[in-house]
Structures are given as structure tokens and as C-alpha cells.
C-alpha atoms as a PDB file:
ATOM      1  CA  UNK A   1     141.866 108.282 106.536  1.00  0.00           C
ATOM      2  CA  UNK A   2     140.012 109.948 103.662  1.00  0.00           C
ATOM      3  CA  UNK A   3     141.361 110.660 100.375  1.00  0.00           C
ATOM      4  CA  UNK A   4     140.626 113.955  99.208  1.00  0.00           C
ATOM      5  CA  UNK A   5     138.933 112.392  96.207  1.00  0.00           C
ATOM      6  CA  UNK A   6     136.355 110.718  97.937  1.00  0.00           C
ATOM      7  CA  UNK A   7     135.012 114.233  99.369  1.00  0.00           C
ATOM      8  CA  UNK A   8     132.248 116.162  97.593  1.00  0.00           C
ATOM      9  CA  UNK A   9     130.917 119.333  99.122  1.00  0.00           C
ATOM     10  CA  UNK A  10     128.024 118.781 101.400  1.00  0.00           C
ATOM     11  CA  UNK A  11     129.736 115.203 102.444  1.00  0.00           C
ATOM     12  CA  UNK A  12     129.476 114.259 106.571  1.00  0.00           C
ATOM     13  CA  UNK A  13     132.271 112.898 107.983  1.00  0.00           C
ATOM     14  CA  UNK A  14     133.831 112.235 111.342  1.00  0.00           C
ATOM     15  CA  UNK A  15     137.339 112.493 112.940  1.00  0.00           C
ATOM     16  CA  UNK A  16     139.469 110.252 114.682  1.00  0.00           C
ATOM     17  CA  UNK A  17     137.179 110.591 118.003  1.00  0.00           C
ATOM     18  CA  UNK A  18     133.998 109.333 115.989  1.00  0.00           C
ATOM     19  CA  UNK A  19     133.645 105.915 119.286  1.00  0.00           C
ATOM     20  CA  UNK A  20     133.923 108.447 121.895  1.00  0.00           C
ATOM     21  CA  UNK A  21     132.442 112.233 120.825  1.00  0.00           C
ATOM     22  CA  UNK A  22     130.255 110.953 117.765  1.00  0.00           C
ATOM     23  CA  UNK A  23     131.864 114.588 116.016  1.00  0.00           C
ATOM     24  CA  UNK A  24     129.841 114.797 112.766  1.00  0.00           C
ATOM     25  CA  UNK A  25     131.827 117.244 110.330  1.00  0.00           C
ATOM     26  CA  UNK A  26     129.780 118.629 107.155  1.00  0.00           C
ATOM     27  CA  UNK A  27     132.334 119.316 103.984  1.00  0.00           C
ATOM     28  CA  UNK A  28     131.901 122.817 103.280  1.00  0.00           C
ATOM     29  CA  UNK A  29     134.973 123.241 101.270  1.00  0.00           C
ATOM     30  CA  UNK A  30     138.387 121.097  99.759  1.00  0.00           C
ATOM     31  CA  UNK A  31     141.494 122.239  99.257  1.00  0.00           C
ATOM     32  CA  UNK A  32     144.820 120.181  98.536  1.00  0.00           C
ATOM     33  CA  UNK A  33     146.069 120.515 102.472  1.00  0.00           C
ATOM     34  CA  UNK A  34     142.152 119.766 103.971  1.00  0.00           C
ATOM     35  CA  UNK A  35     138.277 120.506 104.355  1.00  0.00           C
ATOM     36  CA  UNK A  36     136.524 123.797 106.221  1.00  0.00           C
ATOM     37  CA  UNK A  37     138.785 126.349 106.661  1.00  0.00           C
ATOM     38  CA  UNK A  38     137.621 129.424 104.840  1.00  0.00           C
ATOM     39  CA  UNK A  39     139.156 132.470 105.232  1.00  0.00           C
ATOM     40  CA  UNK A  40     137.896 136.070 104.109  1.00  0.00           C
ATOM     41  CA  UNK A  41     140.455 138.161 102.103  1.00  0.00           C
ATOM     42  CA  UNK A  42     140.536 141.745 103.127  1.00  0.00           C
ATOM     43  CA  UNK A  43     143.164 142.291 100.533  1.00  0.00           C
ATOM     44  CA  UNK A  44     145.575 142.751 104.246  1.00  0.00           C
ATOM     45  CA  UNK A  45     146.260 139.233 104.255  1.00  0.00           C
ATOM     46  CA  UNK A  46     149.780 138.201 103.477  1.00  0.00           C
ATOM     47  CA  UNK A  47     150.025 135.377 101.292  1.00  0.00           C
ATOM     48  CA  UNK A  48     152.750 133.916 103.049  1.00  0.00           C
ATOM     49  CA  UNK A  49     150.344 133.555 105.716  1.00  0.00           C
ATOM     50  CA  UNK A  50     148.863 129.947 104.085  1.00  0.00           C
ATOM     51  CA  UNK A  51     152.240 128.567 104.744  1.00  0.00           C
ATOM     52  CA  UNK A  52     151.485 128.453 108.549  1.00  0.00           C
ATOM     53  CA  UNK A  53     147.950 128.663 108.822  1.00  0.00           C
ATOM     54  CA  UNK A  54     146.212 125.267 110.260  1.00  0.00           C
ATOM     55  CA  UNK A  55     143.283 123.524 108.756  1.00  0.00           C
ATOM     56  CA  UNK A  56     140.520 122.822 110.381  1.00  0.00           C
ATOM     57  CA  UNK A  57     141.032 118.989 109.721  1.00  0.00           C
ATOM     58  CA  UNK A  58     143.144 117.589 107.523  1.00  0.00           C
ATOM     59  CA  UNK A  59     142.877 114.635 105.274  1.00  0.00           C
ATOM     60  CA  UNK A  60     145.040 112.103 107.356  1.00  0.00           C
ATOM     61  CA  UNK A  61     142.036 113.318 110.314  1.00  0.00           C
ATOM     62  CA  UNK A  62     139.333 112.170 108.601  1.00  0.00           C
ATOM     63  CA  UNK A  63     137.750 109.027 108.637  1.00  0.00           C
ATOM     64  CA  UNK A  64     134.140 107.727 106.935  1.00  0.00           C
ATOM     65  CA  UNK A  65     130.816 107.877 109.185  1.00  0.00           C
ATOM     66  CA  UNK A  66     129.831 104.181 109.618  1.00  0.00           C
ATOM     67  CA  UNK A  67     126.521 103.091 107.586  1.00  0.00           C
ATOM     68  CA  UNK A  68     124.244 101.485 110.599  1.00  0.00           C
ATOM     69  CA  UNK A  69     120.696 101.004 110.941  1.00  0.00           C
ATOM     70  CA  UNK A  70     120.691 104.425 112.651  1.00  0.00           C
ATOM     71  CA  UNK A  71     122.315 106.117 109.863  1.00  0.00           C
ATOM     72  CA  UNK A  72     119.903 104.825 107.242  1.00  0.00           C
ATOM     73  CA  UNK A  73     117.050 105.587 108.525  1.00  0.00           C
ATOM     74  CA  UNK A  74     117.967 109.244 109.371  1.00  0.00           C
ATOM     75  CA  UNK A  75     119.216 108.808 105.273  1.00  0.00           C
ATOM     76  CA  UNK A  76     115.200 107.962 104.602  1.00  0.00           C
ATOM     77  CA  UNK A  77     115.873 104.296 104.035  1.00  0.00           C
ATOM     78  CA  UNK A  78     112.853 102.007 105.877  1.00  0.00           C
ATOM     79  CA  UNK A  79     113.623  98.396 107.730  1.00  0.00           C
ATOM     80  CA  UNK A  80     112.950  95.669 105.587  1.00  0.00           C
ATOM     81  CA  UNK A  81     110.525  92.474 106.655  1.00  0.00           C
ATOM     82  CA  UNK A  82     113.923  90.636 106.132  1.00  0.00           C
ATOM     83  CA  UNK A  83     115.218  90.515 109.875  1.00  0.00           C
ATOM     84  CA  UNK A  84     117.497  87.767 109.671  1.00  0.00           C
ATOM     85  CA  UNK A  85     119.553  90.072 107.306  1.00  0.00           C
ATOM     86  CA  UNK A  86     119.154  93.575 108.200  1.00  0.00           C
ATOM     87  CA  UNK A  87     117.923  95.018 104.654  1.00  0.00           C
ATOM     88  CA  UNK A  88     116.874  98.556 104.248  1.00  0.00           C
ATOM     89  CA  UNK A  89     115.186 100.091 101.503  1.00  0.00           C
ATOM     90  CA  UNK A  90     115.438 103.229  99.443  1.00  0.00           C
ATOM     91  CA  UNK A  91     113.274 104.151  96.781  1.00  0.00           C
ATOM     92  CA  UNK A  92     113.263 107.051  94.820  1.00  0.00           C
ATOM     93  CA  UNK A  93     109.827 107.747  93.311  1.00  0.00           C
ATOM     94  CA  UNK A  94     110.669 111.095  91.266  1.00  0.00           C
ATOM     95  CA  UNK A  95     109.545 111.272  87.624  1.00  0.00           C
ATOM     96  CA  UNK A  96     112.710 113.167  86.773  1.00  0.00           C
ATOM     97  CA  UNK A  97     114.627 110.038  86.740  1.00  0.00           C
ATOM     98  CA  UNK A  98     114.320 106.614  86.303  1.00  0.00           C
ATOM     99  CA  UNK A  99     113.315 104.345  88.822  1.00  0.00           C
ATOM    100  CA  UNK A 100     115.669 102.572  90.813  1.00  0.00           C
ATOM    101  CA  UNK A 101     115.629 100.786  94.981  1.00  0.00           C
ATOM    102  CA  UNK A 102     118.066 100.563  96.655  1.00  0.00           C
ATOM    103  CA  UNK A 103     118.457  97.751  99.041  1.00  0.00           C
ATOM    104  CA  UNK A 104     121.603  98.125 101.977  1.00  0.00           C
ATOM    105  CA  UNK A 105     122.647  95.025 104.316  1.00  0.00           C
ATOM    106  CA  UNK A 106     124.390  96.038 106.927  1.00  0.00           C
ATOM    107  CA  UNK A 107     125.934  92.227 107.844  1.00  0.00           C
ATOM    108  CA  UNK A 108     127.372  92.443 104.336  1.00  0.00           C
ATOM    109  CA  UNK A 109     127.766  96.472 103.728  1.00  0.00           C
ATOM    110  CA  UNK A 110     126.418  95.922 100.489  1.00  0.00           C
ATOM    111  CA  UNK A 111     124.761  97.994  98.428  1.00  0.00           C
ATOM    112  CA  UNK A 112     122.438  97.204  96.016  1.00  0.00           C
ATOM    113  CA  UNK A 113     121.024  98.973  93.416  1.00  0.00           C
ATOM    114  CA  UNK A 114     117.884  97.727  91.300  1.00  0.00           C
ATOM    115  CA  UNK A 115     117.537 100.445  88.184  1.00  0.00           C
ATOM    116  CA  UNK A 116     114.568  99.940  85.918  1.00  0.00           C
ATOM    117  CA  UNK A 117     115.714 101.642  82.232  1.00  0.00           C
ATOM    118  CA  UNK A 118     113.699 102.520  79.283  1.00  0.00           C
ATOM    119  CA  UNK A 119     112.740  99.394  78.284  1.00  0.00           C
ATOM    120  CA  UNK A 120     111.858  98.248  81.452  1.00  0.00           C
ATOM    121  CA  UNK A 121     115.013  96.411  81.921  1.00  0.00           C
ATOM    122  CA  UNK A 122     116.125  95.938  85.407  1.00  0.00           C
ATOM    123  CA  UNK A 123     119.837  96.316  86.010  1.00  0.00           C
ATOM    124  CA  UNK A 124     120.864  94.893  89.426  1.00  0.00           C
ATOM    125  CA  UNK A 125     124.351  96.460  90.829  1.00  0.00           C
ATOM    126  CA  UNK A 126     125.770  95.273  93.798  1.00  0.00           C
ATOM    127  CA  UNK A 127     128.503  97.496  95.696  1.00  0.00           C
ATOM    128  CA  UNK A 128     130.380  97.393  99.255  1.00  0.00           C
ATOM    129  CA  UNK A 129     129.763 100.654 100.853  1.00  0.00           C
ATOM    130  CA  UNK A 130     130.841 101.551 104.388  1.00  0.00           C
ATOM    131  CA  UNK A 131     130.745 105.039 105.257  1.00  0.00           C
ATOM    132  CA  UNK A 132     127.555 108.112 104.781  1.00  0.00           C
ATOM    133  CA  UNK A 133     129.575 109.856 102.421  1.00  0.00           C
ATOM    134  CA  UNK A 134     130.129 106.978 100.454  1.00  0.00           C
ATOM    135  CA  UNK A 135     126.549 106.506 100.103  1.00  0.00           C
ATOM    136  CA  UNK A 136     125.893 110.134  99.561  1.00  0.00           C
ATOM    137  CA  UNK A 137     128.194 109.995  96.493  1.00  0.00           C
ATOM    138  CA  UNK A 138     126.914 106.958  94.631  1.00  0.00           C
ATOM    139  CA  UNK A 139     123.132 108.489  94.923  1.00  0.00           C
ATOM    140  CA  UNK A 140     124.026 111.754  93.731  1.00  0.00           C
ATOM    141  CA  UNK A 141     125.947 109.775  90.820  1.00  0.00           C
ATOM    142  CA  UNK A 142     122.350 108.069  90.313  1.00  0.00           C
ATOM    143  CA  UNK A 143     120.159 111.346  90.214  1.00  0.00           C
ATOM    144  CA  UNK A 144     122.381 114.364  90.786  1.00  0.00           C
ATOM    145  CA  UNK A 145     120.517 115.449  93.755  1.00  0.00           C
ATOM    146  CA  UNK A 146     122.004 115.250  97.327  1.00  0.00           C
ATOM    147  CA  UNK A 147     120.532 112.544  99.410  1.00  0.00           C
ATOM    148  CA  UNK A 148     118.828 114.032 102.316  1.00  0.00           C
ATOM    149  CA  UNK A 149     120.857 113.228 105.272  1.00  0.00           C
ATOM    150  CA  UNK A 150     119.176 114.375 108.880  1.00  0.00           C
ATOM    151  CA  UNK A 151     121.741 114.312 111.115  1.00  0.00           C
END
């Protein structure tokens, strides 16, 4: 189960079939009660009616996308020369931030983030991360810009 908190727009996510249909959901909206139903008013519709209408999926539905070597690479992440542990790297070369790599180990699930700052002081962050949209939200937090994801 996902929290509703842990969703931005433009998040992928699966359901509770994920190990038999591989369903890939794309957040396109939140609400308290779920994710993707959008309705247009044509100033007809009762309001009463969002008492009994059904989401699309609800939060209790949900459930993270699993990070695997798969998922990285489709993420832009490249196989490390480390085989014994599985690394990937990401690295971001855009001059409208700073510099940072990010390296992923997927016996571990974690994340870690090497961040060069203005005085050429690297920072070194380590994080467990499971899921895609987990990922997606700590690079956005890093550059605000949505990791490119091609599912």
C-alpha cells in the first residue's frame, strides 16, 4: 500500500497484480479517496454523485514498482564494472545544477548520492529506496526536473 503522500503527479505505480499482469499505472491526479479518476463537470452533475462514484484505484490498491536492473536502465542509469554488486550509475551532466552521481545497488536497495557543492565539496548520501516512484521523487527533490522514465 501507498500513502497518498508518497505520490507526486507523473509518479508510475502498479497494483496488487504487479507478479502476474506487470499493470504500470501513471499518476495523473490525487485526491483524498485515490489517483486517476477525472471527471468533466457539465454543471449537470449532482454533487452527491462523489459519494458513490468509484476510483479508479485507491490508495490501499497501490503498491511501489520494484527498482531492478530492468527498471534502471529504462530510468537512464548504465551497469557498473562492479558485477559482484550490481551498481548502476546516474549522472546528471546539466549546468543548471550542481553535479551529483548517483550510484543504486540493487542487493542492498541503496541509493547513493555523490553531490559535488560550490566549493567542490563532495557530500555522499546514502538512502534505501525500493520502488520507481520513490526514485522519481528523490531526483526531482535534487534538480526539480522529472526523471525520464521509459516505460
Amino acid at each position: 500500500m501507498i500513502e497518498s503522500k508518497e505520490l507526486r503527479i507523473g509518479n508510475w505505480v502498479t497494483d496488487e497484480f504487479y507478479d502476474s499482469l506487470k499493470a504500470i499505472i501513471k499518476v495523473e491526479s490525487i485526491d483524498s479517496k485515490g489517483i486517476n479518476l477525472s471527471i468533466e463537470d457539465d454543471e449537470n452533475f449532482a454533487e452527491i454523485a462523489e459519494t458513490w462514484i468509484i476510483y479508479e484505484y485507491k490508495f490501499k490498491q497501490l503498491h511501489g514498482i520494484p527498482l531492478t536492473e530492468e527498471i534502471l536502465l529504462k530510468c537512464g542509469f548504465v551497469e557498473g564494472v562492479d558485477k559482484w554488486f550490481n551498481m548502476f550509475y546516474y549522472t546528471d551532466n546539466k549546468e543548471a545544477i550542481e553535479m551529483f552521481a548517483i550510484s543504486f545497488n540493487l542487493v542492498s536497495n541503496r541509493l547513493c548520492i555523490y553531490e559535488v557543492d560550490m566549493e567542490d565539496t563532495c557530500i555522499f548520501t546514502r538512502k534505501k529506496v525500493q520502488y520507481l516512484h520513490q526514485l522519481q521523487n528523490l531526483y526531482y527533490a535534487l534538480t526539480n526536473e522529472e526523471l525520464n522514465v521509459e516505460l
